[in-house]
C-alpha atoms as a PDB file:
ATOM      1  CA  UNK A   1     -19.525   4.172 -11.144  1.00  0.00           C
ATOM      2  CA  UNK A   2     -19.504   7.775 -12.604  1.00  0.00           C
ATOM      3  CA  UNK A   3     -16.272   9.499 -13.573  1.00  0.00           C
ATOM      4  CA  UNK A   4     -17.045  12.278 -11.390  1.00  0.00           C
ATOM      5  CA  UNK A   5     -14.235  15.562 -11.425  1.00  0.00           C
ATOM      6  CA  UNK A   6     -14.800  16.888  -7.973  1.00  0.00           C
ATOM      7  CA  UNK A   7     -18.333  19.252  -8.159  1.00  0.00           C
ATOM      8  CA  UNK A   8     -20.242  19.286  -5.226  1.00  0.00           C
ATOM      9  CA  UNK A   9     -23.171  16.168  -6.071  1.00  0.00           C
ATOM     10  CA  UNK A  10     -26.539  17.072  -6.612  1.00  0.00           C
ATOM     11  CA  UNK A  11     -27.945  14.049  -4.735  1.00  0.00           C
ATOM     12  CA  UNK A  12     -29.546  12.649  -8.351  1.00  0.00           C
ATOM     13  CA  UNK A  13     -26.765  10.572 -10.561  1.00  0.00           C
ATOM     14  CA  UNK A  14     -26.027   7.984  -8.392  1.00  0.00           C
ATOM     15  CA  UNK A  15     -29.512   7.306  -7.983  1.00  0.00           C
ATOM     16  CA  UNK A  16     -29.173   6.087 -11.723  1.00  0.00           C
ATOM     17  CA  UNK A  17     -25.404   5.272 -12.371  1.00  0.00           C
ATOM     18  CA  UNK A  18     -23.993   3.855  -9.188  1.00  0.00           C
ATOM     19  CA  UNK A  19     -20.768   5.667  -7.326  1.00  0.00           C
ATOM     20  CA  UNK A  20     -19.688   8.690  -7.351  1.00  0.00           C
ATOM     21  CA  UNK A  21     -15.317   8.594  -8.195  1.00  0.00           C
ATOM     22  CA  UNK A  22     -14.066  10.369  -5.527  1.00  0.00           C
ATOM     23  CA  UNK A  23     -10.687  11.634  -7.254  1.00  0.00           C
ATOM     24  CA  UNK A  24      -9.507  13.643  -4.606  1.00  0.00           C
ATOM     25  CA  UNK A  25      -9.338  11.312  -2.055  1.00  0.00           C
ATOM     26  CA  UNK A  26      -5.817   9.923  -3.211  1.00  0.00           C
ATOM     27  CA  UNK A  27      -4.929  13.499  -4.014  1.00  0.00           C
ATOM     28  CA  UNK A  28      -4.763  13.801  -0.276  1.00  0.00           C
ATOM     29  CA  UNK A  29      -3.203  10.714   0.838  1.00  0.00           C
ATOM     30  CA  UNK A  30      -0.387  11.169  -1.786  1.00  0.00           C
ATOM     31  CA  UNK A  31      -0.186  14.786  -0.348  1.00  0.00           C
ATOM     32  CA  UNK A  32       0.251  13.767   2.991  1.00  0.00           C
ATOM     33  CA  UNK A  33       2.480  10.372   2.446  1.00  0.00           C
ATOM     34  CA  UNK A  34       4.731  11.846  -0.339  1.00  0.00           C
ATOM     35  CA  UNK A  35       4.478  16.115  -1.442  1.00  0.00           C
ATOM     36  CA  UNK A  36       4.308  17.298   2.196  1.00  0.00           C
ATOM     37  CA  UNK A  37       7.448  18.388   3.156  1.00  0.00           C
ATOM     38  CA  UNK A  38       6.409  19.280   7.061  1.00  0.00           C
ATOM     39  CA  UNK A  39       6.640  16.185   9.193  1.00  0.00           C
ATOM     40  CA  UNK A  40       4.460  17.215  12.212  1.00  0.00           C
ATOM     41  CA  UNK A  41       1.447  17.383   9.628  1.00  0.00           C
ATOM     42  CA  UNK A  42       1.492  13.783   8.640  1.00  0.00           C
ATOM     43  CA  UNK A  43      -0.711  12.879  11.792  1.00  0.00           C
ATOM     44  CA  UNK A  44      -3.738  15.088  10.261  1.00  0.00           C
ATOM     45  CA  UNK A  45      -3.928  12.080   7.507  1.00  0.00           C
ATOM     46  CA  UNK A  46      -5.913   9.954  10.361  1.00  0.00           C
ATOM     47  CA  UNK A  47      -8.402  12.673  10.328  1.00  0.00           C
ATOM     48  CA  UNK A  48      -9.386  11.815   6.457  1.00  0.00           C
ATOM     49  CA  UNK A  49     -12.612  10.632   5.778  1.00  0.00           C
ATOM     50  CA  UNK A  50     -13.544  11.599   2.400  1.00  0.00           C
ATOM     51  CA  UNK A  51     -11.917  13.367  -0.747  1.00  0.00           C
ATOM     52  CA  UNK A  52     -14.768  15.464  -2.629  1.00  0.00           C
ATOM     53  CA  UNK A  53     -17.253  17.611  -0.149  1.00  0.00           C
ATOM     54  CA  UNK A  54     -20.465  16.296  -0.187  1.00  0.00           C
ATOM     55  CA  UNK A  55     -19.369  12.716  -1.095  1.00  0.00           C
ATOM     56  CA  UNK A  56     -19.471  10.287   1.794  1.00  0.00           C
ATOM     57  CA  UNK A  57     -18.435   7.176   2.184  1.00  0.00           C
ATOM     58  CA  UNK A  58     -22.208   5.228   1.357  1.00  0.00           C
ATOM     59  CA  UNK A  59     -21.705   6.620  -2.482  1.00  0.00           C
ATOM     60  CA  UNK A  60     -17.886   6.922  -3.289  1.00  0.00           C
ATOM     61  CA  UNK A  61     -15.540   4.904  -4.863  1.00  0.00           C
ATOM     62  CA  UNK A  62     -11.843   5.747  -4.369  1.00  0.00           C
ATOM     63  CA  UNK A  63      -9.057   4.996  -7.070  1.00  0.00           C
ATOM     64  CA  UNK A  64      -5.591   5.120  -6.124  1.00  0.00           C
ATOM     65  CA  UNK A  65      -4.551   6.313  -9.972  1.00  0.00           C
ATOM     66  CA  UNK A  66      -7.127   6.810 -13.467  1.00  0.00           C
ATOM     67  CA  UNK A  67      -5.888   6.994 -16.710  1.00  0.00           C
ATOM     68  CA  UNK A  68      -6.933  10.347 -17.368  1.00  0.00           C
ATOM     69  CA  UNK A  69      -4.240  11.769 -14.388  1.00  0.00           C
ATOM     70  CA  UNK A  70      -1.567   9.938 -15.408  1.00  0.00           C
ATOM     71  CA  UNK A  71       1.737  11.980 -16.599  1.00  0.00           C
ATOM     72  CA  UNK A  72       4.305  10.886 -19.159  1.00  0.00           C
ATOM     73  CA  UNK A  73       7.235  11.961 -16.315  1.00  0.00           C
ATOM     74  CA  UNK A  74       7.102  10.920 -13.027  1.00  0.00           C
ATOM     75  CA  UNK A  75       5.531  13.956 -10.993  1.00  0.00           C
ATOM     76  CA  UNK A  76       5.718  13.551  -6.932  1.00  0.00           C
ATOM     77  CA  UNK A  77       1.900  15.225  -6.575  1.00  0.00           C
ATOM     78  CA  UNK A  78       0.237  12.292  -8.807  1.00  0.00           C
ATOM     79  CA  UNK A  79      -0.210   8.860  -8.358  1.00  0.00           C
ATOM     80  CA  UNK A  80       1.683   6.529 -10.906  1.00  0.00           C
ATOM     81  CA  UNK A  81       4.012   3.554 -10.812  1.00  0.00           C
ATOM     82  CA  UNK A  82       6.376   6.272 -12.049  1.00  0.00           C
ATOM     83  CA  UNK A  83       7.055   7.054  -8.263  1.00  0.00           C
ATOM     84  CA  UNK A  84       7.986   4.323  -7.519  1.00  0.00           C
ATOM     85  CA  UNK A  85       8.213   3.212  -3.498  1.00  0.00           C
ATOM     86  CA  UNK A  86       6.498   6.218  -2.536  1.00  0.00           C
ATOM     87  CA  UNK A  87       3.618   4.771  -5.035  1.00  0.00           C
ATOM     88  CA  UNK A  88       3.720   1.373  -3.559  1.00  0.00           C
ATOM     89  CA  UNK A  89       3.258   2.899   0.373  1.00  0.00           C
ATOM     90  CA  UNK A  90       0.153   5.116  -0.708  1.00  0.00           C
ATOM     91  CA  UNK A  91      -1.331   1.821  -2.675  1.00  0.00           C
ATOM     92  CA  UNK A  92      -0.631   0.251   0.639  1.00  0.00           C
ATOM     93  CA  UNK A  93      -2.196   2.938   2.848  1.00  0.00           C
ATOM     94  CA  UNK A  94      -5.203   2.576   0.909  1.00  0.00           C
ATOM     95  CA  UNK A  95      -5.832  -1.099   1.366  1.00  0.00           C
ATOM     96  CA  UNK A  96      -5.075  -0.779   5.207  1.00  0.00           C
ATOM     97  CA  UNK A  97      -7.196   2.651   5.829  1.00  0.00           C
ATOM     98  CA  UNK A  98     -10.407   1.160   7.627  1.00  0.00           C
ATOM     99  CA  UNK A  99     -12.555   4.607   7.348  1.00  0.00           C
ATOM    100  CA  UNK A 100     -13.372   3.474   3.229  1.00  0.00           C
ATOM    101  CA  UNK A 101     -15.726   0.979   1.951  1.00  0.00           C
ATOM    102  CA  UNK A 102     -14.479   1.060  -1.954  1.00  0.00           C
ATOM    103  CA  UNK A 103     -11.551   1.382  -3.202  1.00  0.00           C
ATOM    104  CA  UNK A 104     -10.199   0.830  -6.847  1.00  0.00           C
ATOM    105  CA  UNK A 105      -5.999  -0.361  -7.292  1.00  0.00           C
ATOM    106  CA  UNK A 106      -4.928   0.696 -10.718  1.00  0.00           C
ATOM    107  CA  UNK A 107      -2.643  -2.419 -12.361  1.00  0.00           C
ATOM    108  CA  UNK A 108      -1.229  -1.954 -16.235  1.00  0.00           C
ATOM    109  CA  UNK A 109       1.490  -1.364 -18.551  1.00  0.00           C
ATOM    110  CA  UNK A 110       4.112   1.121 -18.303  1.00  0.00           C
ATOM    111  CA  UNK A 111       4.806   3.649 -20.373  1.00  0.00           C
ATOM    112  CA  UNK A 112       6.525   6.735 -22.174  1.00  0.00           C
ATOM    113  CA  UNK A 113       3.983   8.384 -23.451  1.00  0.00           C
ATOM    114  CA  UNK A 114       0.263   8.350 -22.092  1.00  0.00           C
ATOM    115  CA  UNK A 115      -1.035   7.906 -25.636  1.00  0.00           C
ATOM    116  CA  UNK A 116       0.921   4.050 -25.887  1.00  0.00           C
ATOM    117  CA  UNK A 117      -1.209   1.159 -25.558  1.00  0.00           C
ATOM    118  CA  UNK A 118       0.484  -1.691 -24.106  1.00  0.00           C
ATOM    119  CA  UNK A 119       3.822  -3.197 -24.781  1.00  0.00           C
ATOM    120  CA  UNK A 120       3.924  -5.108 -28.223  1.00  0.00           C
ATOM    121  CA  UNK A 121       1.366  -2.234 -29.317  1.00  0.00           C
ATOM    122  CA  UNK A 122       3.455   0.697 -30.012  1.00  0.00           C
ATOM    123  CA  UNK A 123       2.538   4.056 -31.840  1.00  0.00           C
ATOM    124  CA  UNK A 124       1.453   4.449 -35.530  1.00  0.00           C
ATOM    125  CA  UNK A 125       0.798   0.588 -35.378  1.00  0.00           C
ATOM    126  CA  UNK A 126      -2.505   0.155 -37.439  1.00  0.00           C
ATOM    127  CA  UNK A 127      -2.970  -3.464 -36.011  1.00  0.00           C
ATOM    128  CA  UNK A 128      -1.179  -4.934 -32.912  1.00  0.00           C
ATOM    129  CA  UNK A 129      -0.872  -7.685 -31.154  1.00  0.00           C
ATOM    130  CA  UNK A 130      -0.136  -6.884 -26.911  1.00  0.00           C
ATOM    131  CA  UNK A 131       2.960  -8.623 -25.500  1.00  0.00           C
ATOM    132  CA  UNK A 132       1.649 -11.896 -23.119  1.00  0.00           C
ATOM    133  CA  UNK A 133       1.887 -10.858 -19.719  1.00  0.00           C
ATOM    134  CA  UNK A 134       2.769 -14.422 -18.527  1.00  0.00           C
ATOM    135  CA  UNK A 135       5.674 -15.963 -19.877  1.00  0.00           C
ATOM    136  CA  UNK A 136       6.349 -19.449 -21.667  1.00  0.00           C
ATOM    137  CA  UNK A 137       7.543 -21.037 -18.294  1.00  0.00           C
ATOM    138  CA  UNK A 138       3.870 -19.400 -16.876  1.00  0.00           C
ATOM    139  CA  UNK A 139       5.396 -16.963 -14.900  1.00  0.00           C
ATOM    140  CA  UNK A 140       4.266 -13.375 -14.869  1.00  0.00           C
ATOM    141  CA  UNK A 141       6.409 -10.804 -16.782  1.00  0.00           C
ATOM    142  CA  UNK A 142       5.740  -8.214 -14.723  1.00  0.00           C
ATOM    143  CA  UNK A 143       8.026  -5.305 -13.014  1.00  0.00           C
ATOM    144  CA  UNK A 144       9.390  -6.014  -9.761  1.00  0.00           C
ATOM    145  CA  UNK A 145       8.261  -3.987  -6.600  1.00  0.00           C
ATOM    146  CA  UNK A 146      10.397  -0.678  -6.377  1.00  0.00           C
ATOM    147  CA  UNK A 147      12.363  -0.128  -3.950  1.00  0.00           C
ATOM    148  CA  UNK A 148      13.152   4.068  -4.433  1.00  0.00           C
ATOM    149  CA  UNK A 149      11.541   7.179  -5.409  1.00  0.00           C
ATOM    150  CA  UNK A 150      11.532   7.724  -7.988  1.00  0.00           C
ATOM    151  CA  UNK A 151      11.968   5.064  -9.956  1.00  0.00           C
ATOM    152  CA  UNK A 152      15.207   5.206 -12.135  1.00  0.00           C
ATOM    153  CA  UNK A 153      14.097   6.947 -15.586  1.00  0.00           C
ATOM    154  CA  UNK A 154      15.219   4.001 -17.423  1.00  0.00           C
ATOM    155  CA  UNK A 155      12.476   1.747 -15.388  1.00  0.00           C
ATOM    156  CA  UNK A 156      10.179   4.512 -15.538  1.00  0.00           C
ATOM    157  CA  UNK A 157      10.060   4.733 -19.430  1.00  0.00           C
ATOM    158  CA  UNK A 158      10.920   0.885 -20.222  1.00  0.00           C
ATOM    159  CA  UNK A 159       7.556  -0.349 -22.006  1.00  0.00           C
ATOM    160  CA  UNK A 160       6.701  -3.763 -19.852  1.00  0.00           C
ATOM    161  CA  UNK A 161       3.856  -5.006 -17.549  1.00  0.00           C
ATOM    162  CA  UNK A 162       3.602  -2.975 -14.261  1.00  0.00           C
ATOM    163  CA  UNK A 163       1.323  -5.317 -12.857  1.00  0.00           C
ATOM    164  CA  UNK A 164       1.450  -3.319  -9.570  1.00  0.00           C
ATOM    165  CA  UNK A 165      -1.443  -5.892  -7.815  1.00  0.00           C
ATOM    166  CA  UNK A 166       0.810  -8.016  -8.047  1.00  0.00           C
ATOM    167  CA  UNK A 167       3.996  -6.116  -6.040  1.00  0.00           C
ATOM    168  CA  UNK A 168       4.780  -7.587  -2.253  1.00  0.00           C
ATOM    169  CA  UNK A 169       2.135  -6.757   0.294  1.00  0.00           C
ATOM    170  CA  UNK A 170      -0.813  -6.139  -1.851  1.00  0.00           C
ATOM    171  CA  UNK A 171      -2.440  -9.508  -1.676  1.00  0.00           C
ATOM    172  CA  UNK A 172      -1.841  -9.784   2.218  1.00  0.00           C
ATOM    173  CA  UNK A 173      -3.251  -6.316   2.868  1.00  0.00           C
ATOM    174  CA  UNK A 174      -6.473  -8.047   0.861  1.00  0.00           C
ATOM    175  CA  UNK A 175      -6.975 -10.303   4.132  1.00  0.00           C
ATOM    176  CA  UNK A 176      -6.241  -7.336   6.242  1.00  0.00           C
ATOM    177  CA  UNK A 177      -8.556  -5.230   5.060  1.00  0.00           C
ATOM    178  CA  UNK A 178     -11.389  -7.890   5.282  1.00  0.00           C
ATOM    179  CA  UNK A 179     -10.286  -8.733   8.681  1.00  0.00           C
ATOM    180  CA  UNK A 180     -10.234  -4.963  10.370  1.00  0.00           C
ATOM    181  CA  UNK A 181     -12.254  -2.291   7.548  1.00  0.00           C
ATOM    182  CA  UNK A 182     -15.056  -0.461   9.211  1.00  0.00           C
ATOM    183  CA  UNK A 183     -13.487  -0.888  12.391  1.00  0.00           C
ATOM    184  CA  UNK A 184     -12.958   2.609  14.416  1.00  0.00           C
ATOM    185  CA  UNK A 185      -9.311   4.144  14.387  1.00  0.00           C
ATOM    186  CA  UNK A 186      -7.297   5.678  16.810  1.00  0.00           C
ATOM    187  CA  UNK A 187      -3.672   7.097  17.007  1.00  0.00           C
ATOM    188  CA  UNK A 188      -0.486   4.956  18.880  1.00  0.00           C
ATOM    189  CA  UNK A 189       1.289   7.582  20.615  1.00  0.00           C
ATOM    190  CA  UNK A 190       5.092   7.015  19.502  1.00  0.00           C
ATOM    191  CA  UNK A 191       8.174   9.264  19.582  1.00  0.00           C
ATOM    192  CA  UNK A 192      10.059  10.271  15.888  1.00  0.00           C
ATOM    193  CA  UNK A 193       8.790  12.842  13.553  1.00  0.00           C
ATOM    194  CA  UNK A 194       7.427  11.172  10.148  1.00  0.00           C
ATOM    195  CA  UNK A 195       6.533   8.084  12.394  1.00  0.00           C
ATOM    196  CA  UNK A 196       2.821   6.932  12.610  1.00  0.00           C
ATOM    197  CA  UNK A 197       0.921   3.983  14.160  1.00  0.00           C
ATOM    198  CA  UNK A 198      -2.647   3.463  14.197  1.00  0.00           C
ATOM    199  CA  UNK A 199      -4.941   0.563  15.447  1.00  0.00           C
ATOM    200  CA  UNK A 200      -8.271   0.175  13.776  1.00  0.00           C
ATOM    201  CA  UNK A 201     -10.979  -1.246  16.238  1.00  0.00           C
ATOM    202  CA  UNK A 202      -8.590  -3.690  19.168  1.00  0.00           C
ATOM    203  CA  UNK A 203      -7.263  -6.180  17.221  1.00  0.00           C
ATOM    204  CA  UNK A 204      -5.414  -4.755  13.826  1.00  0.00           C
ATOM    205  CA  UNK A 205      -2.113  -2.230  13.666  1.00  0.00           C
ATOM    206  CA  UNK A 206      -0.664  -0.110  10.870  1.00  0.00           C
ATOM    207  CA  UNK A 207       2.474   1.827  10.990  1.00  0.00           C
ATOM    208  CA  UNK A 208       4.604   3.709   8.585  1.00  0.00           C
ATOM    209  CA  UNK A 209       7.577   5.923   8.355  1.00  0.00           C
ATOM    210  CA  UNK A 210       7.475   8.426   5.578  1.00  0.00           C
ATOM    211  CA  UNK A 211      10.213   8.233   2.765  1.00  0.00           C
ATOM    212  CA  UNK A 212      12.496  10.160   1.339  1.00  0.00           C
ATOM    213  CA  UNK A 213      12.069  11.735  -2.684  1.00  0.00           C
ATOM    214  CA  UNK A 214      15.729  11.636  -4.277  1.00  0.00           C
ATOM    215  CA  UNK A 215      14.620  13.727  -7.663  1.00  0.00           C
ATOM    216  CA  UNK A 216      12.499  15.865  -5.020  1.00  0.00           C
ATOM    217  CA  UNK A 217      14.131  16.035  -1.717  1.00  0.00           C
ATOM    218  CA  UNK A 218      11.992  17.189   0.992  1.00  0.00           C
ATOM    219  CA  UNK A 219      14.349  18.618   3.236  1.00  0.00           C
ATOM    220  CA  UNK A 220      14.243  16.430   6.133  1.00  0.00           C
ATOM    221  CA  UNK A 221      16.582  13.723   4.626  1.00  0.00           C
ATOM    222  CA  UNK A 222      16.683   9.659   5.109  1.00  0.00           C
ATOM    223  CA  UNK A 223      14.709   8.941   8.565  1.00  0.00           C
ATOM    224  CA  UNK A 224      15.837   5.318   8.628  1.00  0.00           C
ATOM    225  CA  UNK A 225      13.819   2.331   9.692  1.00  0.00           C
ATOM    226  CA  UNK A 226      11.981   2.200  12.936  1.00  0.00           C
ATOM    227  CA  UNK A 227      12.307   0.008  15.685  1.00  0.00           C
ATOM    228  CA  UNK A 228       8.932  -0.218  17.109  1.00  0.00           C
ATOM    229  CA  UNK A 229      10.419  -2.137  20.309  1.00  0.00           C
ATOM    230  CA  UNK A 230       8.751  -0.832  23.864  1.00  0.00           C
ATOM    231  CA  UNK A 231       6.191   0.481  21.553  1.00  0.00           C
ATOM    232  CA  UNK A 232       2.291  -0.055  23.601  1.00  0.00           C
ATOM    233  CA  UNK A 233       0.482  -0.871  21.088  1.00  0.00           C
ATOM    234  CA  UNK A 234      -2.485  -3.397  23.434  1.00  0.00           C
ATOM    235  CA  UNK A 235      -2.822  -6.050  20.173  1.00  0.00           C
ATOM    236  CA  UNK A 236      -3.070  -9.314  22.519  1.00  0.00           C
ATOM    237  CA  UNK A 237       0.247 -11.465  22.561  1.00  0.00           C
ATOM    238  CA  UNK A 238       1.948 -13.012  19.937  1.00  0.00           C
ATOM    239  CA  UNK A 239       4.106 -13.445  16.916  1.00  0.00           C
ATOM    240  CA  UNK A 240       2.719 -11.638  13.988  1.00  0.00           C
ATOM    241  CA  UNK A 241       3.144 -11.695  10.647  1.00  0.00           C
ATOM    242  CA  UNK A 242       3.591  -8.214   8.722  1.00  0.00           C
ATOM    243  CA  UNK A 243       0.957  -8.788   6.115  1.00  0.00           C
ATOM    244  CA  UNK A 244       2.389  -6.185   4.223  1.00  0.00           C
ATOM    245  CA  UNK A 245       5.506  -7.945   4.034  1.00  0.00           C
ATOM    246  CA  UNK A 246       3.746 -10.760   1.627  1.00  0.00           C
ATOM    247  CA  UNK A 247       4.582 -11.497  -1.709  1.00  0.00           C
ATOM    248  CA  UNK A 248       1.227 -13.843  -1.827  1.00  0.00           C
ATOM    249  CA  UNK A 249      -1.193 -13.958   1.229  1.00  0.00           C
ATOM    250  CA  UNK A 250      -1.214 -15.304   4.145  1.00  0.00           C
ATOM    251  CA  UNK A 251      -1.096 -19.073   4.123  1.00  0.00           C
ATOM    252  CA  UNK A 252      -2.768 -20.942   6.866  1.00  0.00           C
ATOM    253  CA  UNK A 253      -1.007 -22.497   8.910  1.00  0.00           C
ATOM    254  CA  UNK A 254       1.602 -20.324   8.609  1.00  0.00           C
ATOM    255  CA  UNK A 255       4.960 -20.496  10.734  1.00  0.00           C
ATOM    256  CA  UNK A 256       7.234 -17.716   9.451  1.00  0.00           C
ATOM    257  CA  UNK A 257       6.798 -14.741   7.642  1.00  0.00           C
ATOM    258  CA  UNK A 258       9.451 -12.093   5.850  1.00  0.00           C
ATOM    259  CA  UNK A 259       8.505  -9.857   8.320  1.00  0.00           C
ATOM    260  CA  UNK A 260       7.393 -10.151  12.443  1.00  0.00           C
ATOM    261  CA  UNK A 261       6.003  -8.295  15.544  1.00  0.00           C
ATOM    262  CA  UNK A 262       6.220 -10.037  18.312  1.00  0.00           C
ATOM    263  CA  UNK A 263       4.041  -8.857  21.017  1.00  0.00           C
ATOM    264  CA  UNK A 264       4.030  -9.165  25.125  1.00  0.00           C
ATOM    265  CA  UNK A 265       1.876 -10.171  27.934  1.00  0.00           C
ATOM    266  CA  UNK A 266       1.153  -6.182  28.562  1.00  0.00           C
ATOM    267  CA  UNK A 267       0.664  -5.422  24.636  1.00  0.00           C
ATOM    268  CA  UNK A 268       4.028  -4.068  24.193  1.00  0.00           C
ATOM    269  CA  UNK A 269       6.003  -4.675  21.702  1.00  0.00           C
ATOM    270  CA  UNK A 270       8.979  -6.610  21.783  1.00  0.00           C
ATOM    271  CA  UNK A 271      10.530  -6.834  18.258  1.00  0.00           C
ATOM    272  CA  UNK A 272       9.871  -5.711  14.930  1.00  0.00           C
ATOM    273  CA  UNK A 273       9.756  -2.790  12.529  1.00  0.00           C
ATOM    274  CA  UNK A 274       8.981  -0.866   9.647  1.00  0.00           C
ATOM    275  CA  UNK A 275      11.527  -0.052   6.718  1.00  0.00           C
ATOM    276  CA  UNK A 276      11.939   3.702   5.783  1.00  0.00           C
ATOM    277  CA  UNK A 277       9.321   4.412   3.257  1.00  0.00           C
ATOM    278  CA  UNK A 278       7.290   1.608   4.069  1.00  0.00           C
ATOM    279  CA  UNK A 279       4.354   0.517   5.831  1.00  0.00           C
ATOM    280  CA  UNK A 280       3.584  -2.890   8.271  1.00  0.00           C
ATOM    281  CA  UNK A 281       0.374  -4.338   9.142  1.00  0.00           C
ATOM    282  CA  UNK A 282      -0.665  -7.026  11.875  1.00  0.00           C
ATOM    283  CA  UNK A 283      -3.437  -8.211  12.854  1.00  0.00           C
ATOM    284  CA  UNK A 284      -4.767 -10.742  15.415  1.00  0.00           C
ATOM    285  CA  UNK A 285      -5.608 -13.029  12.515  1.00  0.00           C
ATOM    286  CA  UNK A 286      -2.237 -13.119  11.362  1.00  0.00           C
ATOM    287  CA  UNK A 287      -0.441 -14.538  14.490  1.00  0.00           C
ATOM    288  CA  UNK A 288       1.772 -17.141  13.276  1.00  0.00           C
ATOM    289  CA  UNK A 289       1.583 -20.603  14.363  1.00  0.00           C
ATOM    290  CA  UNK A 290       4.430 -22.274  16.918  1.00  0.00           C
ATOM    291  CA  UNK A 291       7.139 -24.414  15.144  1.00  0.00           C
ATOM    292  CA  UNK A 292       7.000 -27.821  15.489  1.00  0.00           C
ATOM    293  CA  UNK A 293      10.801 -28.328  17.335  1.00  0.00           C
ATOM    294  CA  UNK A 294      10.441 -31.832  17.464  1.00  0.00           C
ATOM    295  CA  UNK A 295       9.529 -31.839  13.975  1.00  0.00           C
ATOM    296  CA  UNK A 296      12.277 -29.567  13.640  1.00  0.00           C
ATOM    297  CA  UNK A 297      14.924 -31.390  15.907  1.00  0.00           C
ATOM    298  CA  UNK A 298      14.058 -34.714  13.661  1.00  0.00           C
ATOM    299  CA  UNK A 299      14.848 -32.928  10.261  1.00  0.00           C
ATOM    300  CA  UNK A 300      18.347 -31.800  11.831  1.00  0.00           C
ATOM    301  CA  UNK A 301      18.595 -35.177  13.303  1.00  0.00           C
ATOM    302  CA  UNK A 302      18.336 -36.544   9.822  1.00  0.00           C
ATOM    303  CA  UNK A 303      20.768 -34.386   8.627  1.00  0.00           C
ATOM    304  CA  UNK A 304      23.589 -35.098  10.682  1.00  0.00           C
END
């Protein structure tokens, strides 16, 4: 793909090249998910269907973060690891949007300065050797997902692995994305400014609540999680699993999950919810399986 800056195409270099990078497209989502202060505005993001004018979807390629963008601070208006949660929800907004056919994660090394290499290769080293990103016991050395926003300056500038692929959700919103992309999306009416639900096509659900910035509050405070009980959503019935809620994907067969939706007879739903700052994802794919309560009654049997 071509590093493109935003001009309006010509129609000729993809011809030759391949893609065009469509930079502004997570310029808006991280607009709408994380700088916008007004809350009534966030349902406008379900209109967005491209970043650049004159790019559409057939040619673009859409990165969440490039190297050439990044900042050595955390700054709210552009994409880094450096933002920590707020980050993590527009990384997972772009795996779950269905309007987009390519999208590029970024995963790395953190840093202080944008001119560091990664850790074990610091500046004014002539010849260096990069830190292993897995462990002796094989286990990956990488940051843990955030949790705020920012993240605290001493995680921010600590030189490690980011490995932000590899933070919970990201490999279960894989399987979502191959299960419900392309498919046509329409709003879930629901009550609660800085709530929004979605269903792509009849069969996959997204919802989200917007978070809160502590270095850059913006002015509406902590909304708290939402209970998306009574919520008509028409997914068919069920216990899902909140493939967002992963820390690896979906396994078949699967019984329990970190996080469910159970669903009714009339496609309403019954339990489950969405963490402030956060986004969930079901889809009919990713009902869980009934428990085996004989199985289960024999294990406590055994027990006793």
């Amino acid at each position: 793909y071509m590093e493109w800056w935003g001009e309006y195409p010509v129609g000729i270099h993809d011809k030759y090249i391949g893609n065009y990078r469509d930079v502004a497209f997570t310029w808006k989502v991280t607009n709408a998910l994380a700088s916008e202060a007004n809350l009534t505005k966030l349902p406008k993001i379900l209109s967005l269907s491209h970043g650049v004018f004159g790019i559409d979807d057939d040619s673009a390629i859409y990165p969440i973060a490039y190297h050439d963008k990044r900042t050595d601070e955390a700054v709210q208006s552009i994409a880094t690891y450096k933002n920590g949660l707020e980050y993590h929800q527009q990384q997972k907004f772009f795996l779950a949007w269905p309007k987009t056919t390519r999208i590029l994660l970024w995963s790395g090394f953190s840093w202080s300065s944008t001119s560091q290499g990664p850790p074990g290769c610091e500046l004014g080293q002539e010849l260096c050797t990069p830190d292993p990103v897995f462990n002796k016991a094989g286990k990956a050395a990488c940051m843990p997902t955030p949790t705020s926003s920012p993240l605290p300056e001493k995680e921010a500038q600590k030189r490690q692995w980011v490995c932000e692929h590899r933070w919970t959700g990201v490999a279960g919103l894989i399987g979502f994305r191959k299960a419900c992309r392309g498919l046509p999306v329409a709003q879930v009416p629901s009550t609660g400014e800085g709530h929004l639900a979605f269903k792509a096509g009849e069969k996959c659900l997204v919802a989200l609540v917007k978070g809160t910035n502590d270095r850059w509050p913006q002015g509406y405070g902590h909304l708290g999680n939402w209970s998306l009980h009574g919520l008509s959503v028409g997914l068919p019935p069920g216990r899902y699993c909140d493939v967002a809620s992963l820390p690896t994907r979906l396994a078949k067969g699967a019984t329990s999950c970190p996080r469910e939706v159970v669903i009714g007879s009339q496609g309403v739903v019954k339990s489950g919810s969405v963490l402030e700052g956060d986004l969930l994802a079901i889809h009919v794919g990713a009902r869980l399986h009934h428990r085996n309560h004989h199985h289960d009654r024999r294990l406590r049997g055994a027990a006793a």
